[in-house]
Each structure stands twice: as structure tokens, then as C-alpha cells.
Protein backbone atom coordinates (compact mmCIF):
# COMPACT_ATOMS: atom_id res chain seq x y z
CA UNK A 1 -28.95 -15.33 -44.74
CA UNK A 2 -25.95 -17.17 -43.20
CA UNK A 3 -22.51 -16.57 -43.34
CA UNK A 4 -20.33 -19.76 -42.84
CA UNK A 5 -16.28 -19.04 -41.43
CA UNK A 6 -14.57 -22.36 -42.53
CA UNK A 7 -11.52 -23.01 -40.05
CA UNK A 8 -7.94 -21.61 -41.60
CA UNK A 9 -4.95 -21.15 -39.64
CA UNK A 10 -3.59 -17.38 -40.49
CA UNK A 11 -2.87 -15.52 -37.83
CA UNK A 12 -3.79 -12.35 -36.47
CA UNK A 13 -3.93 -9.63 -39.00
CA UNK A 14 -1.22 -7.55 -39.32
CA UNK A 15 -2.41 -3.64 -39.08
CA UNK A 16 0.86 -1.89 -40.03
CA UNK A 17 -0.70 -0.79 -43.33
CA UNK A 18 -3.23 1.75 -40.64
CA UNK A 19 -1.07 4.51 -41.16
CA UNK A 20 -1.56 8.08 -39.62
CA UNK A 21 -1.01 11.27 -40.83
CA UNK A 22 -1.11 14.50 -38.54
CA UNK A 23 -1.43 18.15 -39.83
CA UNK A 24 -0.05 18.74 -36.30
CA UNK A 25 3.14 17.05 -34.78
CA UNK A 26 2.66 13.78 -33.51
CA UNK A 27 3.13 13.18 -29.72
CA UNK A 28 4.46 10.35 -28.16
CA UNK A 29 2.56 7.71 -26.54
CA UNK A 30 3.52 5.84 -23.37
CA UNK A 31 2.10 2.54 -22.01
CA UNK A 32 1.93 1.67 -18.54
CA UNK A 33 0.87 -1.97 -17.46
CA UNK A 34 -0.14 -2.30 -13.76
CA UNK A 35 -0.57 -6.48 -13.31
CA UNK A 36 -1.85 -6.41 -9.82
CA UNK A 37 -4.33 -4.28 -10.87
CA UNK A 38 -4.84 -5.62 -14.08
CA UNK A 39 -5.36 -2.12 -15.49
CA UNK A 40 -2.59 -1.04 -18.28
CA UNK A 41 -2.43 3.32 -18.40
CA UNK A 42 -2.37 4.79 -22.10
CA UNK A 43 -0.57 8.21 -22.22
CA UNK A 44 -0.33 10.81 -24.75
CA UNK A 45 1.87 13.14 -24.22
CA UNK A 46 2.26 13.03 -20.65
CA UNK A 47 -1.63 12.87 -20.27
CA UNK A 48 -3.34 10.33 -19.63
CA UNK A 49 -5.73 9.06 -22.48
CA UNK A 50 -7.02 6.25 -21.82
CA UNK A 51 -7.10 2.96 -19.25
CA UNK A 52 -7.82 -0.30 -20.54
CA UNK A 53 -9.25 -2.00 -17.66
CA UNK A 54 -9.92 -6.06 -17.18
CA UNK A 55 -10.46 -6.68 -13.09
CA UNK A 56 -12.21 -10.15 -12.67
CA UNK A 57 -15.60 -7.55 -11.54
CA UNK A 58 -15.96 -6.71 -14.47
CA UNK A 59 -17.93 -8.90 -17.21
CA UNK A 60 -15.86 -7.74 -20.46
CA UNK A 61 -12.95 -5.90 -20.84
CA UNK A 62 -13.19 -2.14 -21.45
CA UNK A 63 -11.39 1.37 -22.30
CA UNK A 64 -12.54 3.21 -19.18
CA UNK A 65 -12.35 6.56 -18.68
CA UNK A 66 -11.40 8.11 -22.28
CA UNK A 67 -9.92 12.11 -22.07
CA UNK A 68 -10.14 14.35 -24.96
CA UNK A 69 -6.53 15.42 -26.11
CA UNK A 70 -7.35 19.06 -23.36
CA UNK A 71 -8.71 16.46 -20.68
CA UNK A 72 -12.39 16.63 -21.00
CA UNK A 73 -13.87 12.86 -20.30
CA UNK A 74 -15.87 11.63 -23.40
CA UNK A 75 -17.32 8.35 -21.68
CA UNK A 76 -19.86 8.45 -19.32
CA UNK A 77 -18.97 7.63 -15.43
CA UNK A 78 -21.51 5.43 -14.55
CA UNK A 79 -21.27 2.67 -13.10
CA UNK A 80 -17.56 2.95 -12.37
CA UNK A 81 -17.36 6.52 -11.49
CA UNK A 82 -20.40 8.22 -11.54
CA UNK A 83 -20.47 11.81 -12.33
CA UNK A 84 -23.05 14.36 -11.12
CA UNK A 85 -26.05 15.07 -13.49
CA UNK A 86 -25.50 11.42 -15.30
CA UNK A 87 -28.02 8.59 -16.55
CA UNK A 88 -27.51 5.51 -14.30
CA UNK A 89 -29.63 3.44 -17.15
CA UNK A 90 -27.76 0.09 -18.55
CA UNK A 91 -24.98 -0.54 -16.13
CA UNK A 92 -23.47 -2.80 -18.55
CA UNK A 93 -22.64 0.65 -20.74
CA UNK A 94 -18.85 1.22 -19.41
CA UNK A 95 -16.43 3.26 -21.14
CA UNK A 96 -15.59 1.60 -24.96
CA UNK A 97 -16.08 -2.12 -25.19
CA UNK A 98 -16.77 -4.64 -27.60
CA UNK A 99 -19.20 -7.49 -27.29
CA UNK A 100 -22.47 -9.52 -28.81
CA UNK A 101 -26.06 -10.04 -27.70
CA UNK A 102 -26.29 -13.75 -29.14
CA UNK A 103 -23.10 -15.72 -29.28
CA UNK A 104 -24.87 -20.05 -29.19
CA UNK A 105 -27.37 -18.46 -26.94
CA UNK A 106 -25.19 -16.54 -24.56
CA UNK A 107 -25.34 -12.91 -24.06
CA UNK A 108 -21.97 -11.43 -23.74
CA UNK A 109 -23.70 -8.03 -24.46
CA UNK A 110 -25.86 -7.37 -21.52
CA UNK A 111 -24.50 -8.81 -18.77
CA UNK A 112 -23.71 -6.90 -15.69
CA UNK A 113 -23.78 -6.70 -11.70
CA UNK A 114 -27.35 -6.16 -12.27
CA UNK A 115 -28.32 -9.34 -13.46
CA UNK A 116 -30.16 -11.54 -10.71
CA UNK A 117 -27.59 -14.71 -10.07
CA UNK A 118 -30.95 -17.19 -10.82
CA UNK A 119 -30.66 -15.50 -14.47
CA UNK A 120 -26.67 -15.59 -14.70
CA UNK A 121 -26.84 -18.51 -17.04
CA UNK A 122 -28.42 -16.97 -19.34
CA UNK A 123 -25.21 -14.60 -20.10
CA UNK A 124 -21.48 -14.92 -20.81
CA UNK A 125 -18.52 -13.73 -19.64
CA UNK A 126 -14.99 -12.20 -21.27
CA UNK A 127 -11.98 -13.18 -19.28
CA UNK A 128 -8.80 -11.61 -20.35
CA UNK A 129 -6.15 -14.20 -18.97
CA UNK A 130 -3.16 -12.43 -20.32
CA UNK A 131 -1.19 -9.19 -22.02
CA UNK A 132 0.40 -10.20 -25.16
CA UNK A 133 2.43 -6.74 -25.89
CA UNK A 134 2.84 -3.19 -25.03
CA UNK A 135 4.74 -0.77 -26.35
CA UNK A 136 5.70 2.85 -26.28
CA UNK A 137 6.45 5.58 -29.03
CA UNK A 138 4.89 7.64 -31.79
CA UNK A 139 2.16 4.88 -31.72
CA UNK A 140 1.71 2.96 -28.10
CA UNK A 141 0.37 -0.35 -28.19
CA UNK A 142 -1.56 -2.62 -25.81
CA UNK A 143 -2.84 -6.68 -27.47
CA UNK A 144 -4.39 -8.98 -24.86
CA UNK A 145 -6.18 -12.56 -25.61
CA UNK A 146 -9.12 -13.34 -23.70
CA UNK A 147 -11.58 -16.10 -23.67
CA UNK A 148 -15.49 -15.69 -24.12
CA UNK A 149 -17.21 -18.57 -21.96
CA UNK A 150 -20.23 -19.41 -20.20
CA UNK A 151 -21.06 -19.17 -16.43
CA UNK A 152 -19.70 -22.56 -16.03
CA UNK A 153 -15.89 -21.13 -17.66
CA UNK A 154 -16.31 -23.20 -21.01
CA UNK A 155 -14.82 -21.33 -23.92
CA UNK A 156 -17.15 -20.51 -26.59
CA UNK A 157 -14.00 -18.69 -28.57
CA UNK A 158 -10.64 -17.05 -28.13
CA UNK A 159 -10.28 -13.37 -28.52
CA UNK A 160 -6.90 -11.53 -29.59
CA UNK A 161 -7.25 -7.82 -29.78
CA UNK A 162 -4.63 -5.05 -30.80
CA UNK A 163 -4.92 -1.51 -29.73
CA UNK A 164 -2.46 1.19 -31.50
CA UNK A 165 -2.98 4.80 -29.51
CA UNK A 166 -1.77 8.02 -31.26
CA UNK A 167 -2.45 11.31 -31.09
CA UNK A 168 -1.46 15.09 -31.27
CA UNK A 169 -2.09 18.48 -29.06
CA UNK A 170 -6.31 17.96 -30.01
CA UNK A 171 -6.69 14.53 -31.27
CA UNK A 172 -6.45 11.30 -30.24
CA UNK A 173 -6.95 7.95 -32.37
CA UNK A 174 -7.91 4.35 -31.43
CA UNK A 175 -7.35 1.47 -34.50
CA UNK A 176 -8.71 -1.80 -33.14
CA UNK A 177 -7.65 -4.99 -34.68
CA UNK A 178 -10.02 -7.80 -32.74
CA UNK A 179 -9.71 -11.57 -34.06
CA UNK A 180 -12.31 -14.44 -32.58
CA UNK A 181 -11.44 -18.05 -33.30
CA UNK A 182 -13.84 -20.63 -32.37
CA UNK A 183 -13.23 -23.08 -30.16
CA UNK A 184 -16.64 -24.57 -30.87
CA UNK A 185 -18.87 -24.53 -33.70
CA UNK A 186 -20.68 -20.89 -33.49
CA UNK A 187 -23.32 -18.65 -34.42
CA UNK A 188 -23.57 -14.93 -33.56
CA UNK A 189 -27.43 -14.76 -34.49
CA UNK A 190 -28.15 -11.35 -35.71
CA UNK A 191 -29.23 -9.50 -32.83
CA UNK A 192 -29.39 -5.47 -32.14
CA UNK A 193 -27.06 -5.44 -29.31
CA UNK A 194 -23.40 -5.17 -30.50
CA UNK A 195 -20.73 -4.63 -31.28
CA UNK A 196 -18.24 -2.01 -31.09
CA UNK A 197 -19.46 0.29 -28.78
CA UNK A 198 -18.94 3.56 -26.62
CA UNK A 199 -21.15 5.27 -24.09
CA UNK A 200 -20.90 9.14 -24.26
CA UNK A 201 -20.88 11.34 -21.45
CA UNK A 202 -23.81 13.29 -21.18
CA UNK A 203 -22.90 16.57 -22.84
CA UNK A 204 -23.06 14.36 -26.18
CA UNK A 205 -26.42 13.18 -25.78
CA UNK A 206 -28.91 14.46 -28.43
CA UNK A 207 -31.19 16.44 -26.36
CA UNK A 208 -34.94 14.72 -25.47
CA UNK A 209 -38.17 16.17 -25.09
CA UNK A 210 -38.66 12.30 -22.65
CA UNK A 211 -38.22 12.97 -18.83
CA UNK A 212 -35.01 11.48 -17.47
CA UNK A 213 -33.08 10.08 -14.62
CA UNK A 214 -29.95 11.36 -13.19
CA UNK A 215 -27.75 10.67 -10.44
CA UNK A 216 -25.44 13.71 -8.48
CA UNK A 217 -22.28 12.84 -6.95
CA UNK A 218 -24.14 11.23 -3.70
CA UNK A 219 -26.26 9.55 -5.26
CA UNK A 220 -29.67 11.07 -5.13
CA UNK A 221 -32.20 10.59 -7.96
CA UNK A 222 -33.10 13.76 -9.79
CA UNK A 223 -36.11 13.22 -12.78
CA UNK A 224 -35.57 15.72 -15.16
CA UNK A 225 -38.48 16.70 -17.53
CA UNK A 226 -38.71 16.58 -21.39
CA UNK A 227 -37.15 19.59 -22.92
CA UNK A 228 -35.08 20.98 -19.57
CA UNK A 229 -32.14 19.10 -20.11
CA UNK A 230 -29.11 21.99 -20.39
CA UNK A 231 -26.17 19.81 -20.56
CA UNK A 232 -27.06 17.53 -23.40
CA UNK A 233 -26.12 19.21 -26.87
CA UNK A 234 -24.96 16.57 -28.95
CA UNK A 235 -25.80 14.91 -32.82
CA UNK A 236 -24.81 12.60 -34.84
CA UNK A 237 -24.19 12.87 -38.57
CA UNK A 238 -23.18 9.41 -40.81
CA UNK A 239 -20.87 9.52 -43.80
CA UNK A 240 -23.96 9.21 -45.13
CA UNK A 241 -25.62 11.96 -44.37
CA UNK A 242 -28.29 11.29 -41.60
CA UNK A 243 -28.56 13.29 -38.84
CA UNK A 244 -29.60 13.06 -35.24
CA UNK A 245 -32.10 9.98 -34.25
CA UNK A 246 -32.32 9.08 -38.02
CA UNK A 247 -28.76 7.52 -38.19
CA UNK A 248 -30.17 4.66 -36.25
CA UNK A 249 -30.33 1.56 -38.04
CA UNK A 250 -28.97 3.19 -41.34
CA UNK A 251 -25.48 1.82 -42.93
CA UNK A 252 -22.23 3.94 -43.37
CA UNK A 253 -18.77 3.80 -43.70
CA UNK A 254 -18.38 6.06 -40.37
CA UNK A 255 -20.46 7.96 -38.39
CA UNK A 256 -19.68 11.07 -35.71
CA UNK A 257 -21.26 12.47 -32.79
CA UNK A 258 -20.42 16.32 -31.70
CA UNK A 259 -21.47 19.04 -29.47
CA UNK A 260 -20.02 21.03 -27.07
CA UNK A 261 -17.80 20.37 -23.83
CA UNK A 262 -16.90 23.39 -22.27
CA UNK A 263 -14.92 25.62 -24.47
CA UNK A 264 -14.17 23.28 -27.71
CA UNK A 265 -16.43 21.06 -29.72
CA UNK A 266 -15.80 17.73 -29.01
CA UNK A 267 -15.93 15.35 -31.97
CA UNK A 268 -16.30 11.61 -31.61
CA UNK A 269 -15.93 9.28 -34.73
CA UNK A 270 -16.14 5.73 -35.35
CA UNK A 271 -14.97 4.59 -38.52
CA UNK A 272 -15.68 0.65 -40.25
CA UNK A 273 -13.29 -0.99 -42.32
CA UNK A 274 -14.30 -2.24 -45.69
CA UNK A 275 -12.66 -5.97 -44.81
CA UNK A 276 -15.21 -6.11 -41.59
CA UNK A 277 -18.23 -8.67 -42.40
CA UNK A 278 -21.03 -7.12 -43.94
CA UNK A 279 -18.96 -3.57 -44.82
CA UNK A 280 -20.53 -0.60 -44.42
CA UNK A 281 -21.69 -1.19 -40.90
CA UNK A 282 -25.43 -0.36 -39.07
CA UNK A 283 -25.66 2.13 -36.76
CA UNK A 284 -27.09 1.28 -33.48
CA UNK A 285 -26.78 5.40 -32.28
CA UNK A 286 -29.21 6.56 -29.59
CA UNK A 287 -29.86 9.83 -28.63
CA UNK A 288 -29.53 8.98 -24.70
CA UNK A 289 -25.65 8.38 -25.37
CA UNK A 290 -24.92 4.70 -26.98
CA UNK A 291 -22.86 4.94 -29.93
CA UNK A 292 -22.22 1.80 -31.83
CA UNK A 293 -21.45 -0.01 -35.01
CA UNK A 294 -23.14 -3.10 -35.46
CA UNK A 295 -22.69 -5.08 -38.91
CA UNK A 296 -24.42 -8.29 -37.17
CA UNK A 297 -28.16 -6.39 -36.99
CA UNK A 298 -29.03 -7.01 -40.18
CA UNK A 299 -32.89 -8.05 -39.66
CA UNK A 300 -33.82 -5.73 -36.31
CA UNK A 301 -32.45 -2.73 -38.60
CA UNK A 302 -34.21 -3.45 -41.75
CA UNK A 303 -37.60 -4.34 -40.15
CA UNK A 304 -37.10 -8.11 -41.25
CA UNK A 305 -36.22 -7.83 -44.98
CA UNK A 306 -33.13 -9.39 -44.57
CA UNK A 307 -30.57 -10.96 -41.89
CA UNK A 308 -27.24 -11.51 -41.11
CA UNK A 309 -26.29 -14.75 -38.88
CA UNK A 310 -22.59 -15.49 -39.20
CA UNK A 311 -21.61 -18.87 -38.31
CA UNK A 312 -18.09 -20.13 -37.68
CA UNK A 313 -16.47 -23.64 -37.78
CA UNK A 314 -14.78 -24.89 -35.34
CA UNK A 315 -11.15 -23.48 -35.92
CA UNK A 316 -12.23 -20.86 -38.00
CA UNK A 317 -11.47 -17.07 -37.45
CA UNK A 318 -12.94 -13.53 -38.23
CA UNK A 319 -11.73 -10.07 -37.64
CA UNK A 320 -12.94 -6.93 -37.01
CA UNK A 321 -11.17 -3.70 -37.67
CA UNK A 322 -12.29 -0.29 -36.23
CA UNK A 323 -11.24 3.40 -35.88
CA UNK A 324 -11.99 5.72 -33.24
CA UNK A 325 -11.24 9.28 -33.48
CA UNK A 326 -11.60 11.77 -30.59
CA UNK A 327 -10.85 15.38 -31.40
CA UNK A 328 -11.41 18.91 -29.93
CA UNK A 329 -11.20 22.44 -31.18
CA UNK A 330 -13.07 25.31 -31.84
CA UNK A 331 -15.31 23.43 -34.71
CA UNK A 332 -16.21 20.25 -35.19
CA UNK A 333 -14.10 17.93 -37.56
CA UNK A 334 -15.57 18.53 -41.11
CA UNK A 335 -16.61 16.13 -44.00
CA UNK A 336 -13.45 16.51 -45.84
CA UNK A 337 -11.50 16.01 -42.84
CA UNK A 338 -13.38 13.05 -41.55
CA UNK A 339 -13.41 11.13 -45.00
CA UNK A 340 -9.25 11.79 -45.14
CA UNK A 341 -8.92 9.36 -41.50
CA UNK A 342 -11.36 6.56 -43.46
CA UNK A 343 -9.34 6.69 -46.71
CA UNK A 344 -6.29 6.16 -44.82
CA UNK A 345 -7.64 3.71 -42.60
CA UNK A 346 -8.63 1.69 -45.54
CA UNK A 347 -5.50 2.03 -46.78
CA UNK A 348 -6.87 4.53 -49.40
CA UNK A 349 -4.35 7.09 -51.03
């Protein structure tokens, strides 16, 4: 099935109604934009959180690395800063990004340093060309446009993103607000690679019984065989129930990887939003450490029973809205506790 976008000229969705509530005391958030480096610095109380990082090397702008509220780094290193006893599979899994496979052909997904420059063509590129607003307080926040194009810098569409950061002494909370507006007539062709995505560090990977590659800190290759993997401890659970492997290709409101990082459990959620295109999203969730929501998989994830290609006019827009929560503590965040952050973030009482 297609979706068709007709072009309308609102502008970017407002997300004051994404309220917050803390059981603990909220702490404030500072913002820190470095131009030269085009890197802008997220803190949360004092510490730092988060960078949101958008150098010219890289092909997509990313969150890059992302600290639990006690410091522990939830993203994997690799490529950026690799890590000792880390996967060096899919360098084009950085930090927390968001991107698509098949945008008119293009894919915005998979490109990387890796790709050959004969096959370059093949793939497109997001340029942020400038930072819109930041600002400090209980909630810090970072918006940036950028431009998706092809290798030859034509603009397929315009991105304008909103970040709001929060957080308290073991929790920290990402609401995304991304708008695309074509500047050409478009199709994002259902595809399995997308959309809003993170790639966990290694302690949340579900544990294998599949030998596998990692890279120490001078980087030598190690093969590690099926079943001897002591680091990896993590699963993943959906709002609606699934567990482990399973969630993949399922549908939920929100789904949550956990397991243990040192001394606390570290929980990582991602929550949809019911006015996202084709609400409640897939779950594109492997056990080696991607963790993503993808509502424009529609045919890969039900084995061809149905599809999802959204097209958009010329002038048209679409928005996506997303929640990430990143908490640690002795136990994992609960049911109860996890369905609270959706109901708010749906602007549910």
C-alpha cells in the first residue's frame, strides 16, 4: 500500500505538550555549541550526557557517545572510539541516528567510510548546514536543519529536527521532534533498514551461542566462540510483551533493552508516538546490539503480506516523534513505570 503526503505549509510541530514528570528532582541541563568543531555538548547536571556530532566525515548526523545519568556509556565505540572487547561489524552503526535505506533510490541508511568510492552513488548523504536553537535549563535544547542529497549535493528533502534533554540523578530522556519536507517528489520504499536507531554497547547485547569478532583497544582481532561471551547480558522486552530475539519484526508502542553495567541495571527505552505514520512502530531489535524502530518495514517484517511505501509531494511534510529513555538503578524500569513515560509522551493523563 502507498501512503501519499500532499504538500501543506505548517510548520514544524510544536512539542511543548511532551511534558516530564520526575519522582526525583529535576536537574538542569546545559548546552554547549562548539562551531569549529561542529559538535554541540549536552550536560546534565554538570555531566556530560550526550554530544550531538555533525563533522563533514561523517555521513549523517549523530548523538555520539551517550552516558547513563552515573557515567556508564550506553552506545557502542566503534568506529569513532573503539572500546576494548567491541564488535567492529557495520561501521555505519554510530551512537543514535536517524536515517532510511530507500529514499528515490538512495541509501541514506548504510552509507559509511566503508563504502568503495566506485559504489558511492549508490548512497546519500545528510549535511547539517546550520544550528537553529539551543538552549539551557530544566529542559536543554539543541534543533538543526540539514539537507538529505545525493553524491552529486542535490537535495532530495530538508530535515528540521528538535532535541529536548532532561534528566534527574539516574535518568536521562531524549524527545525527538524530526520534520522532512520534500524538495522533490519522494518515496521512502519500505525497506528494513531505518529509522530511529541506536547501537548498544556491548554489555546490552543479548548473549549468542554464534562466534564473534571483537576488537581490544589496539586493534587486534579476537574471535570469540558461541556461548563464551561474558560481557553481553542484555534483552529486550516490547510493550507488548516479546522478549529477547522475538521482538524483531513485531509492532509496539515502545520497546526496552536491559542488563547489567557494572553495579546498576541499565535500562534503555524507545518509545513511538501515536501521530508517527503507521503507529505502533516495527521493531528492527537484534541481539548483536541494533536497536531500532522502524514504521517504514512493513513488507520485510510481515514476510510480504502487506507494505508500507510512503510517498510525498513535492512541498509536502511528515514528522516523526520519538522518546528515548536511559535509566540506571538497582532494577530495571518496570511495566508500570515504563507505560507512565508513553502516556505522557502521548500526551496521555
Amino acid at each position: 500500500m502507498r501512503h501519499i503526503l500532499k504538500p501543506v505549509t505548517t510548520t514544524l510541530f510544536s512539542i511543548a505538550s511532551f511534558y516530564i514528570s520526575f519522582a526525583q528532582k529535576t536537574e538542569l541541563v546545559k548546552v554547549v555549541q562548539s562551531p569549529n568543531e561542529k559538535k554541540v555538548d549536552i550536560f546534565i547536571g554538570e555531566k556530560l550526557f550526550t554530544s550531538f556530532l555533525y563533522p563533514d566525515t561523517l555521513e549523517k548526523p549523530v548523538l555520539f557517545p551517550v552516558h547513563a545519568a552515573n557515567g556508564t556509556i550506553v552506545t557502542r565505540g566503534f568506529p569513532l572510539k573503539p572500546q576494548p572487547n567491541e564488535a567492529n561489524d557495520h561501521p555505519h552503526h554510530i551512537g543514535i541516528w536517524f536515517t532510511f535505506e530507500n529514499v528515490n533510490g538512495l541509501d541514506f541508511w548504510n552509507n559509511s567510510y566503508a563504502i568503495p568510492k566506485e559504489k558511492k552513488h549508490s548512497y546519500g548523504w545528510i549535511k547539517t548546514d546550520s544550528i537553529l536553537e539551543i538552549s539551557n535549563g530544566k529542559k536543554g535544547t539543541v534543533s538543526y536543519h540539514a539537507n538529505w542529497v545525493n553524491q552529486t549535493n542535490e537535495t532530495l528533502l530538508e530535515e528540521t529536527t528538535r532535541f529536548e534533554f532532561s534528566g534527574n540523578a539516574h535518568q536521562r530522556i531524549i524527545d525527538r521532534l524530526t520534520t522532512l519536507r520534500a524538495d522533490t517528489d519522494l518515496l521512502f520504499k519500505d525497506a528494513k533498514d531505518g529509522l530511529m536507531a541506536i547501537r548498544l554497547a556491548h554489555a546490552l547485547q543479548i548473549p549468542t551461542d554464534k562466534d564473534q569478532q571483537f576488537t581490544d583497544d589496539k586493534g587486534n582481532i579476537t574471535i570469540v566462540k558461541g556461548g563464551t561471551d561474558i560481557i553481553a547480558n542484555g534483552n529486550y522486552i516490547s510493550s507488548e510483551g516479546r522478549l529477547g530475539d522475538s521482538v524483531w519484526s513485531t509492532r509496539g508502542r515502545w520497546c526496552k533493552v536491559y542488563g547489567k553495567m557494572g553495579n546498576d541495571s541499565i535500562s534503555l527505552v524507545i518509545i513511538d508516538h501515536p501521530l508517527n505514520p503507521n503507529y505502533p512502530t516495527f521493531w528492527h531489535a537484534r541481539g548483536y546490539g541494533l536497536f531500532s524502530a522502524n514504521p517504514l518495514a512493513e513488507k520485510i517484517f510481515t514476510n510480504g503480506k502487506s507494505a508500507y511505501d510512503l510517498s510525498l509531494k513535492k512541498g509536502a511534510t511528515v514528522s516523526f516523534r520519538y522518546r528515548i529513555i536511559i535509566d540506571n538503578a538497582k532494577n530495571t524500569l518496570d511495566l508500570k513505570q515504563v507505560n507512565k513515560l508513553a502516556d505522557e509522551f502521548a500526551g496521555l493523563k
